[in-house]
C-alpha atoms as a PDB file:
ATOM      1  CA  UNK A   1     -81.683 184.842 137.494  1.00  0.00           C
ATOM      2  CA  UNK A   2     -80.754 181.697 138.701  1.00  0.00           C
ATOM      3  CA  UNK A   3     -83.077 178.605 137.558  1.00  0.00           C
ATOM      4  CA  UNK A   4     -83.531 175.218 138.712  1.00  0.00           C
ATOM      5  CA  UNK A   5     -83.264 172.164 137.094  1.00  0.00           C
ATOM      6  CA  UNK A   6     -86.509 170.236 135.459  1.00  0.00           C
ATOM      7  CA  UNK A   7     -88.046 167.202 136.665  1.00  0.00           C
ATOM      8  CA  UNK A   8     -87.018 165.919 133.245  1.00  0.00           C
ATOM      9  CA  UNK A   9     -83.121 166.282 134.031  1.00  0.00           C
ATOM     10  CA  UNK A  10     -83.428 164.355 136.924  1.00  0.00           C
ATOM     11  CA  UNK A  11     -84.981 161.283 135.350  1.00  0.00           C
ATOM     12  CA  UNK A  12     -81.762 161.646 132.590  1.00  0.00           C
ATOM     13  CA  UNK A  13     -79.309 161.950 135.392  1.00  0.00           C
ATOM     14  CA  UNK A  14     -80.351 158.986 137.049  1.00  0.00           C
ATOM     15  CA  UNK A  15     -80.800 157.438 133.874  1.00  0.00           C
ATOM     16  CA  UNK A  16     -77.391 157.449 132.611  1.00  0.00           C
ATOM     17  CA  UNK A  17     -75.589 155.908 135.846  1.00  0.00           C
ATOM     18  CA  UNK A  18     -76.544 152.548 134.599  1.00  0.00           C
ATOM     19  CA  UNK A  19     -74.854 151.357 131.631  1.00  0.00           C
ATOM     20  CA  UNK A  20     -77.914 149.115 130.659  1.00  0.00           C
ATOM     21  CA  UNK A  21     -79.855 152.144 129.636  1.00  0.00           C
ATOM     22  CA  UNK A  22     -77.323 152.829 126.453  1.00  0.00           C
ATOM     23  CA  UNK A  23     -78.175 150.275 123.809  1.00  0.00           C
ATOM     24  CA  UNK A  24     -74.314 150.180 122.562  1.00  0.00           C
ATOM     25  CA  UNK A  25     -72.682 150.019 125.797  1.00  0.00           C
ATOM     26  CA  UNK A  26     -72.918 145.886 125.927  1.00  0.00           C
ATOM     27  CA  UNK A  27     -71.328 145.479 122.121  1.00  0.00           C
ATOM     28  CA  UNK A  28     -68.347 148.329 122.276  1.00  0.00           C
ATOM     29  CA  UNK A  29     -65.082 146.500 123.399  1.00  0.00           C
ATOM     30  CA  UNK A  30     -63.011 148.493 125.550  1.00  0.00           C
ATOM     31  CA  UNK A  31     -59.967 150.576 124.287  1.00  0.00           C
ATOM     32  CA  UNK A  32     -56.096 150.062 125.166  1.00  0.00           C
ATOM     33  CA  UNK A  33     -54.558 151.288 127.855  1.00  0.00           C
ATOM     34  CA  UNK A  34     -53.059 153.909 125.629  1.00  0.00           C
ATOM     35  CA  UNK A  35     -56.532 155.024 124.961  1.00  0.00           C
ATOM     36  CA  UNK A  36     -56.970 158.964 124.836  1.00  0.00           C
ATOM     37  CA  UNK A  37     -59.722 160.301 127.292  1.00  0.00           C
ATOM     38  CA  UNK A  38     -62.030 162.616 126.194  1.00  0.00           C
ATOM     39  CA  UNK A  39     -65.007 164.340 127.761  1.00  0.00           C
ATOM     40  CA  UNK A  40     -67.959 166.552 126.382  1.00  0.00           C
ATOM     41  CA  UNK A  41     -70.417 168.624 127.711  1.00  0.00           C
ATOM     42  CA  UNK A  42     -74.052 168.320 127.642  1.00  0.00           C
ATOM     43  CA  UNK A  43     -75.470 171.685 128.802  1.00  0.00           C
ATOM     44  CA  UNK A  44     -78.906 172.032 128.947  1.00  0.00           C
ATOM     45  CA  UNK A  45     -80.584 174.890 130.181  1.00  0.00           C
ATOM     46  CA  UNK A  46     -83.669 177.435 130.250  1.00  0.00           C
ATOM     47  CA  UNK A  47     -83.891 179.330 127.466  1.00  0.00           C
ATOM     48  CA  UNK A  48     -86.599 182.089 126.073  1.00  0.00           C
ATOM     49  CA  UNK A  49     -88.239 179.534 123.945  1.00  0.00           C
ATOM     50  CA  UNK A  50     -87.824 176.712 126.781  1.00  0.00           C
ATOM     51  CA  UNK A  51     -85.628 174.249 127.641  1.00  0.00           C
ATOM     52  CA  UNK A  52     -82.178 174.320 125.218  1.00  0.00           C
ATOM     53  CA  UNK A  53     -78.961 172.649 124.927  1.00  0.00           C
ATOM     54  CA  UNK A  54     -75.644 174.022 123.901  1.00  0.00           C
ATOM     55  CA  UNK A  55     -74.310 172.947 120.433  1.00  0.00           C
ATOM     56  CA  UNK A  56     -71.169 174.424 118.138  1.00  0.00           C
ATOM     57  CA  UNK A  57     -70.354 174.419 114.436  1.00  0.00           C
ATOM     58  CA  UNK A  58     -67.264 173.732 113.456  1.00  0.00           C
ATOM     59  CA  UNK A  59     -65.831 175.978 111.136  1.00  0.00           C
ATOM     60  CA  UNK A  60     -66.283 175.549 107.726  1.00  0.00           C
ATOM     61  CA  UNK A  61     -62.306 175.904 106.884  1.00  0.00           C
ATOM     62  CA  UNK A  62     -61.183 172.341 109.331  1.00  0.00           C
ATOM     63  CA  UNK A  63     -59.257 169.752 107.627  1.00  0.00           C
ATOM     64  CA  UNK A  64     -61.264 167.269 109.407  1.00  0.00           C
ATOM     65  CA  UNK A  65     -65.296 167.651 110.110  1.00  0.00           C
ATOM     66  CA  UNK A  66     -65.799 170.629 108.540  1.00  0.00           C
ATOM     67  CA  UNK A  67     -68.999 172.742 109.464  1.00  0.00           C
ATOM     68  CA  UNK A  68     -70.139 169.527 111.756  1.00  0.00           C
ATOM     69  CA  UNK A  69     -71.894 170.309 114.830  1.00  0.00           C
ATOM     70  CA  UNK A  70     -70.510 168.975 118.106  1.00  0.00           C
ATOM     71  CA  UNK A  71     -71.234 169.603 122.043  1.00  0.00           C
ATOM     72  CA  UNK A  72     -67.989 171.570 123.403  1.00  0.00           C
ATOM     73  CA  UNK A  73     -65.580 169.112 124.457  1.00  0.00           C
ATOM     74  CA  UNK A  74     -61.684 167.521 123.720  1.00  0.00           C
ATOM     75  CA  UNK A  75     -59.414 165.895 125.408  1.00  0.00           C
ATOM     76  CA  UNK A  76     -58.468 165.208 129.187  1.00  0.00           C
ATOM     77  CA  UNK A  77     -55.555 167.066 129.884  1.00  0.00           C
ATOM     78  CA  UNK A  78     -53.265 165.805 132.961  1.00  0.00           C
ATOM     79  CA  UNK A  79     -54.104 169.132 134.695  1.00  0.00           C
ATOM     80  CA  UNK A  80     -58.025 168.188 134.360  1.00  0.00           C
ATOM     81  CA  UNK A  81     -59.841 167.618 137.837  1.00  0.00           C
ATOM     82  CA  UNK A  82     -61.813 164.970 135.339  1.00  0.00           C
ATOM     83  CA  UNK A  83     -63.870 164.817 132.850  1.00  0.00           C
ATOM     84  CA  UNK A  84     -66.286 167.370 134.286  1.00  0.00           C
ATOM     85  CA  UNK A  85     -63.644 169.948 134.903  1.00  0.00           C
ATOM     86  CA  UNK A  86     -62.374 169.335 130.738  1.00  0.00           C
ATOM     87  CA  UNK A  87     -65.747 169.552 129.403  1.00  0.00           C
ATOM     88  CA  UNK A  88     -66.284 172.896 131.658  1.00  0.00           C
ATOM     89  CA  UNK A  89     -63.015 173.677 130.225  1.00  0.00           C
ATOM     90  CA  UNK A  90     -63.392 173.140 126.618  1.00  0.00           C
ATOM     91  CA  UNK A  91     -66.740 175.093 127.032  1.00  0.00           C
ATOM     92  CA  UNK A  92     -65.543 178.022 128.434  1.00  0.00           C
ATOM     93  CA  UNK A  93     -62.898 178.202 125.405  1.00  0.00           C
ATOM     94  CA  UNK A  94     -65.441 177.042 122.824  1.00  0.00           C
ATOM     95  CA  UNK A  95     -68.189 178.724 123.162  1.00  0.00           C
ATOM     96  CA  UNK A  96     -67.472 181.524 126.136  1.00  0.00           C
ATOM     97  CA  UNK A  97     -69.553 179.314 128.534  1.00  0.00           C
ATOM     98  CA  UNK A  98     -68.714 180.344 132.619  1.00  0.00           C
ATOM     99  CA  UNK A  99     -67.706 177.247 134.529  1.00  0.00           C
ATOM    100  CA  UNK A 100     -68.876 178.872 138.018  1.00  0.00           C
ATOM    101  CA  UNK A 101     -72.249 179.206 136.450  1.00  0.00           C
ATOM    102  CA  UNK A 102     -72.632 175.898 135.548  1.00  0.00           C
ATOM    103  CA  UNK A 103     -74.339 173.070 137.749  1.00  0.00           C
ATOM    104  CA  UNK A 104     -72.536 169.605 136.568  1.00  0.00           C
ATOM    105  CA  UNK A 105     -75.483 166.775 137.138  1.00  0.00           C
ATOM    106  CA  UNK A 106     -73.554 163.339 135.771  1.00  0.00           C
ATOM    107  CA  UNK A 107     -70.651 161.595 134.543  1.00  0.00           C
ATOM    108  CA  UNK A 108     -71.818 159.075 131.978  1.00  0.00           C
ATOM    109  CA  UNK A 109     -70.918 155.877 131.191  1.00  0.00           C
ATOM    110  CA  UNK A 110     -68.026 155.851 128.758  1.00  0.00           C
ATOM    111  CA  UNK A 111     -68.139 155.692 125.429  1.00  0.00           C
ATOM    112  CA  UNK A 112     -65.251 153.819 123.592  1.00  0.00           C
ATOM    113  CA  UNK A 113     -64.554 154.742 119.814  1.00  0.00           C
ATOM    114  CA  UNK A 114     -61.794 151.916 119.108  1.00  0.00           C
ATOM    115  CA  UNK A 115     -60.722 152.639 115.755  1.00  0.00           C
ATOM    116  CA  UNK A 116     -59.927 156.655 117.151  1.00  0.00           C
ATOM    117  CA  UNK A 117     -58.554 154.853 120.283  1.00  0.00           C
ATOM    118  CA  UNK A 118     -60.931 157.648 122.233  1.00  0.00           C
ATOM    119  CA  UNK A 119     -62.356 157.289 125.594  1.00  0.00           C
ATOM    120  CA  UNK A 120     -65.595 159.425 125.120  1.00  0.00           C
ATOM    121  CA  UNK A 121     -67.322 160.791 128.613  1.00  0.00           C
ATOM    122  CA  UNK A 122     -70.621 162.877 128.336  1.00  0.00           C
ATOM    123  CA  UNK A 123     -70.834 165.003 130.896  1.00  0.00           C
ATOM    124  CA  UNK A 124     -74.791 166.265 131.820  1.00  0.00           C
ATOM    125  CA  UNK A 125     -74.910 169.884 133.015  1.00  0.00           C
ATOM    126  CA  UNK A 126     -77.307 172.334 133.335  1.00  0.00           C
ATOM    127  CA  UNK A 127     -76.959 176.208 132.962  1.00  0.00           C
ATOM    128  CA  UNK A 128     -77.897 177.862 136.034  1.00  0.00           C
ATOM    129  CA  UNK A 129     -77.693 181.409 135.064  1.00  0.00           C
ATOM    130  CA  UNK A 130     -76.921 181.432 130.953  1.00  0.00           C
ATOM    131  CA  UNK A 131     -75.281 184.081 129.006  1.00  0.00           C
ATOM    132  CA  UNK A 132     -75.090 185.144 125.721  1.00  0.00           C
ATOM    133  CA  UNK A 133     -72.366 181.899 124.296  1.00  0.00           C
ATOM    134  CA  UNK A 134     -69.682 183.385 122.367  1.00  0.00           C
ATOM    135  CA  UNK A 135     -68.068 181.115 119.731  1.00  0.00           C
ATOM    136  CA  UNK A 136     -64.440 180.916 120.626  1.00  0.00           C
ATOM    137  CA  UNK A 137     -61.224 180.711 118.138  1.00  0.00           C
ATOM    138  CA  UNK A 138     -63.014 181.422 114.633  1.00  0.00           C
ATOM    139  CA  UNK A 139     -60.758 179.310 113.117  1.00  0.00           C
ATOM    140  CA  UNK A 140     -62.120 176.457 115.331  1.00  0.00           C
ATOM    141  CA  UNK A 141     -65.492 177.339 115.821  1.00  0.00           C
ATOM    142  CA  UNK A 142     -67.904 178.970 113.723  1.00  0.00           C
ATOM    143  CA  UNK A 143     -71.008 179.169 115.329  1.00  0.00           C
ATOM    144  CA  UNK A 144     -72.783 178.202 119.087  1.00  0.00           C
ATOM    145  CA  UNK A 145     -76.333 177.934 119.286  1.00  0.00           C
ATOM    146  CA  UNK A 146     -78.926 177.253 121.732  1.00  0.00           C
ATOM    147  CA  UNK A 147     -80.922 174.581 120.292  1.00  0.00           C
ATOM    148  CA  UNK A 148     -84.680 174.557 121.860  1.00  0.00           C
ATOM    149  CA  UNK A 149     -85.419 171.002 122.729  1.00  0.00           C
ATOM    150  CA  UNK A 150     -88.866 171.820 121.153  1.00  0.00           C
ATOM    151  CA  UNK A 151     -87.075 171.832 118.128  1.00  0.00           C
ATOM    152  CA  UNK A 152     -84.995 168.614 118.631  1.00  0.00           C
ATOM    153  CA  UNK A 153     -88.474 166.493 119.239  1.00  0.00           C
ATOM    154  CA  UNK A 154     -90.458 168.041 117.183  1.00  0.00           C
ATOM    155  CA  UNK A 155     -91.136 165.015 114.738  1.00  0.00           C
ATOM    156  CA  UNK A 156     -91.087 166.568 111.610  1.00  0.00           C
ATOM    157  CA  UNK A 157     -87.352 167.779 112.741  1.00  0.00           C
ATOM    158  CA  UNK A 158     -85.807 164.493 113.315  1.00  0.00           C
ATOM    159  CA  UNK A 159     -84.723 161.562 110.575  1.00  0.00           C
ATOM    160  CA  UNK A 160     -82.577 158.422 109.898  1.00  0.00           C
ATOM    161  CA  UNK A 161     -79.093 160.345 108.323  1.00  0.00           C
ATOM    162  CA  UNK A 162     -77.640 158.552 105.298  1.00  0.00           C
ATOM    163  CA  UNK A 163     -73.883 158.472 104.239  1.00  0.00           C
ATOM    164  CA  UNK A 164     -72.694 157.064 100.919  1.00  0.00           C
ATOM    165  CA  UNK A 165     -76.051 154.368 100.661  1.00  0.00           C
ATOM    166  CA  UNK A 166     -74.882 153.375 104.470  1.00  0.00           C
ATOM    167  CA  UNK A 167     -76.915 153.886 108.045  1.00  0.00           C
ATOM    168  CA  UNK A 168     -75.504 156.460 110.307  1.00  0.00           C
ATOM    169  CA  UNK A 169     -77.738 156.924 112.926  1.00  0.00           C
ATOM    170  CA  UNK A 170     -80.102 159.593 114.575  1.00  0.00           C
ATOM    171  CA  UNK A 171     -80.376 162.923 112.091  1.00  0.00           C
ATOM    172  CA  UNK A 172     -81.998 166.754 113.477  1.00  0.00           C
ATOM    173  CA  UNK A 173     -82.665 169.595 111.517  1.00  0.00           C
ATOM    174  CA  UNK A 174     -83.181 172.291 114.051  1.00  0.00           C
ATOM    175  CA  UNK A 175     -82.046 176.255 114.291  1.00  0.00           C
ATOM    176  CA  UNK A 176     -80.661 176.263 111.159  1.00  0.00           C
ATOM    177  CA  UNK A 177     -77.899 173.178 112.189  1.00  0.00           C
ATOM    178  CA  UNK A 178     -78.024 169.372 110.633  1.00  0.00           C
ATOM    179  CA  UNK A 179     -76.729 167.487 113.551  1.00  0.00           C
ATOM    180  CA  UNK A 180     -75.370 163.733 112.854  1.00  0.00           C
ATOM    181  CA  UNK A 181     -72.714 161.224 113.974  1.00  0.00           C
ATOM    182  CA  UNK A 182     -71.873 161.334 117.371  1.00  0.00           C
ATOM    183  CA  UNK A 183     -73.899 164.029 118.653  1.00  0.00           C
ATOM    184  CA  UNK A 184     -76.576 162.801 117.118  1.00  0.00           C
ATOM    185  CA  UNK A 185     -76.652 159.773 118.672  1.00  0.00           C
ATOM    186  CA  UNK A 186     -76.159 161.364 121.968  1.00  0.00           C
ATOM    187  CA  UNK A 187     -78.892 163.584 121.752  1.00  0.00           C
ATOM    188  CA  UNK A 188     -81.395 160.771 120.651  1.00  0.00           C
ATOM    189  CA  UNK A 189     -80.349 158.651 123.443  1.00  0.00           C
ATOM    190  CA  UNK A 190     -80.485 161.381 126.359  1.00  0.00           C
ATOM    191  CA  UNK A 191     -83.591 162.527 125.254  1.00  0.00           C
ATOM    192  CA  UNK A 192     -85.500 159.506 125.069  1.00  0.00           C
ATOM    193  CA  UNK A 193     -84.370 158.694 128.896  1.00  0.00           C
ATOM    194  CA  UNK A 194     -85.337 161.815 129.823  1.00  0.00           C
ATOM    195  CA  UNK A 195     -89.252 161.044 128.506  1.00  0.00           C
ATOM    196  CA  UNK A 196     -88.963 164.258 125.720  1.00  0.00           C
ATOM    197  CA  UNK A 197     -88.954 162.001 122.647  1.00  0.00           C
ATOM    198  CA  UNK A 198     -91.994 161.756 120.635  1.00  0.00           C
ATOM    199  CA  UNK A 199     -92.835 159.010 117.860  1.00  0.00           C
ATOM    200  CA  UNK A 200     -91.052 159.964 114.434  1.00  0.00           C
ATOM    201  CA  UNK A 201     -90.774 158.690 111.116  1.00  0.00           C
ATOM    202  CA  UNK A 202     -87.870 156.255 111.319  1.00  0.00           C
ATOM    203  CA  UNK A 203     -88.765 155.182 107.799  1.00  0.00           C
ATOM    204  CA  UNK A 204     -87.769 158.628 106.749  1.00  0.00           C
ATOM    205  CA  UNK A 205     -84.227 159.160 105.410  1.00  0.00           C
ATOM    206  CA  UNK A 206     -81.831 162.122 104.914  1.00  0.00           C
ATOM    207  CA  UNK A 207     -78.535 162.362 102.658  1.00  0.00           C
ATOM    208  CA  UNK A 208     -75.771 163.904 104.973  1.00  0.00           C
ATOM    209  CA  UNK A 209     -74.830 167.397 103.314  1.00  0.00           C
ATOM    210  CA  UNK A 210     -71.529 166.994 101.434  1.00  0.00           C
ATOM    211  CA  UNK A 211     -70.109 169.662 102.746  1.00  0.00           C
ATOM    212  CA  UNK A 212     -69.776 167.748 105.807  1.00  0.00           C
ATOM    213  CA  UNK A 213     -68.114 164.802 104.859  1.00  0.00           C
ATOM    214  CA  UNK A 214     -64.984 166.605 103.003  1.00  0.00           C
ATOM    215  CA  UNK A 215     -62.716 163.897 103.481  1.00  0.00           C
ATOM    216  CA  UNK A 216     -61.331 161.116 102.085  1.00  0.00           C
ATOM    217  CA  UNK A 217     -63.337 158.132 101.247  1.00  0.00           C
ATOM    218  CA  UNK A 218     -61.252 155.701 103.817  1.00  0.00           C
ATOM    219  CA  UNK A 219     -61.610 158.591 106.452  1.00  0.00           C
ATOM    220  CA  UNK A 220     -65.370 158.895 105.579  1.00  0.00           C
ATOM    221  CA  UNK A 221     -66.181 155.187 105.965  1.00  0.00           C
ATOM    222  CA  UNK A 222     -64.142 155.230 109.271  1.00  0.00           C
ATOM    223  CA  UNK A 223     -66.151 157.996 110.894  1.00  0.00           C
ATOM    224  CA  UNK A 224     -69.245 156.545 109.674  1.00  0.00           C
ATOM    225  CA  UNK A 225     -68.714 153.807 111.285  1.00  0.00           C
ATOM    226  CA  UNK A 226     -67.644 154.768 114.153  1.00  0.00           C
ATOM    227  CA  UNK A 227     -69.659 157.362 115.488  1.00  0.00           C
ATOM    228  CA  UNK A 228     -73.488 155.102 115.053  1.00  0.00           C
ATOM    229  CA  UNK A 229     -73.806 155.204 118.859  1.00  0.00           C
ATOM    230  CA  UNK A 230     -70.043 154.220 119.877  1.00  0.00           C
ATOM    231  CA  UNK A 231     -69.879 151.204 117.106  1.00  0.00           C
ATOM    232  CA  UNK A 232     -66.834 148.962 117.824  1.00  0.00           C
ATOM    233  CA  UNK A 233     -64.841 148.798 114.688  1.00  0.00           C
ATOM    234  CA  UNK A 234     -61.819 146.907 114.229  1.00  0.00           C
ATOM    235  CA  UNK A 235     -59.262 149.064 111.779  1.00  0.00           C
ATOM    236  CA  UNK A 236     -55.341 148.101 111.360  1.00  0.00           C
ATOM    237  CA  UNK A 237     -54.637 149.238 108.010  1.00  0.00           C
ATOM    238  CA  UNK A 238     -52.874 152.510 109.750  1.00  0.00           C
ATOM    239  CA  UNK A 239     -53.033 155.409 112.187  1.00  0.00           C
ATOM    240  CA  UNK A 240     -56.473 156.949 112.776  1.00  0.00           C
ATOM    241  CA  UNK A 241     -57.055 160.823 111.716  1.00  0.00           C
ATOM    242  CA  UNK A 242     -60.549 161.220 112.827  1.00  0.00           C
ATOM    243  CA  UNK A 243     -61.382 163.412 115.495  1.00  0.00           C
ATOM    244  CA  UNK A 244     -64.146 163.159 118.770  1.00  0.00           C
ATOM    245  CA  UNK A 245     -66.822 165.785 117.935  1.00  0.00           C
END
């Protein structure tokens, strides 16, 4: 059955077509022109326990961002439509998601992670007649789960994540996934201009699991930094191995 979007997905779509609405857009200096374009999608879409959106876990086995959860996304490849068409893409080979069934809503504004030299572009869609997601290359991909956004705004779900003593933005606890870092601080963002967020504890502060941060300490601080809502950081002590989530 086919289903149409929410009122709420409207106000986000027409939220995110003006930069002013992301708090980090007016500090993050734009990359080179070398700068390597990626997109990911945002898929929300009607689940059994409401409204959802489409997350992954990485798996557990990655050199870099181990078990971290991410929307499905990479790069822009030259035979890419867009950004829309690679986040389709990358969903269809991440997590088994049918590009035909998919309604894309927005392009959003940029987001530019200097010290990974990425290009970053969220792309809003909503899931017009889901199916089951199947988690792609197991190697890759561990696990893809529709997250209810009842979960996601429920207060008690949602915390300020902490990596070695330092800030790193918006932190959820929901279907059994921590989600940090860059998705994080997407899905904080989004849902707040779409009028879903409720008050929560900002006071209250959670340890990122170690599990997830199985890298070196120089890589660890990069990422950190990086990733608190498309923080320009300025890095020339050598090549960057961090990844976009």
């Amino acid at each position: 059955m086919t289903s149409s979007p929410p009122a709420w997905l409207d106000r986000l779509t027409e939220a995110v077509a003006d930069p002013r609405h992301h708090p980090a857009l007016g500090t993050m200096t734009p990359p080179g022109p070398d700068a390597r374009h990626s997109a990911v999608l945002v898929l929300f879409g009607q689940g059994e326990n409401g409204p959802d959106v489409l997350l992954t876990q990485r798996a557990a086995t990655l050199r870099s961002h181990a078990g971290q959860v991410a929307f499905p996304g990479g790069r822009v490849d030259p035979g890419d439509a867009g950004p829309a068409a690679a986040a389709l893409r990358e969903a269809q080979e991440e997590a088994g998601v049918d590009p035909g069934e998919v309604l894309v809503r927005a392009e959003c504004a940029e987001l530019f992670l200097n010290v990974t030299n990425f290009r970053v572009t969220p792309v809003i869609g909503w899931w017009q007649r889901p199916s089951a997601p199947v988690p792609g290359d197991p190697g890759e991909v561990e696990r893809v789960v529709r997250v209810p956004l009842a979960e996601l705004t429920d207060p008690a779900n949602r915390f300020v994540t902490h990596f070695r003593d330092r800030r790193a933005g918006p932190g959820f606890e929901a279907s059994g996934l921590f989600v940090w870092g860059f998705t994080g601080a997407v899905l904080s963002w989004m849902l707040g201009l779409a009028g879903l967020e409720e008050p929560w504890d900002r006071t209250r502060i959670v340890q990122v699991p170690e599990q997830q941060v199985r890298l070196s300490a120089r890589q660890e601080l990069r990422r950190d930094l990086i990733e608190q809502q498309g923080l320009s950081v300025h890095d020339t002590s050598g090549p960057d191995e961090v990844e976009v989530p």
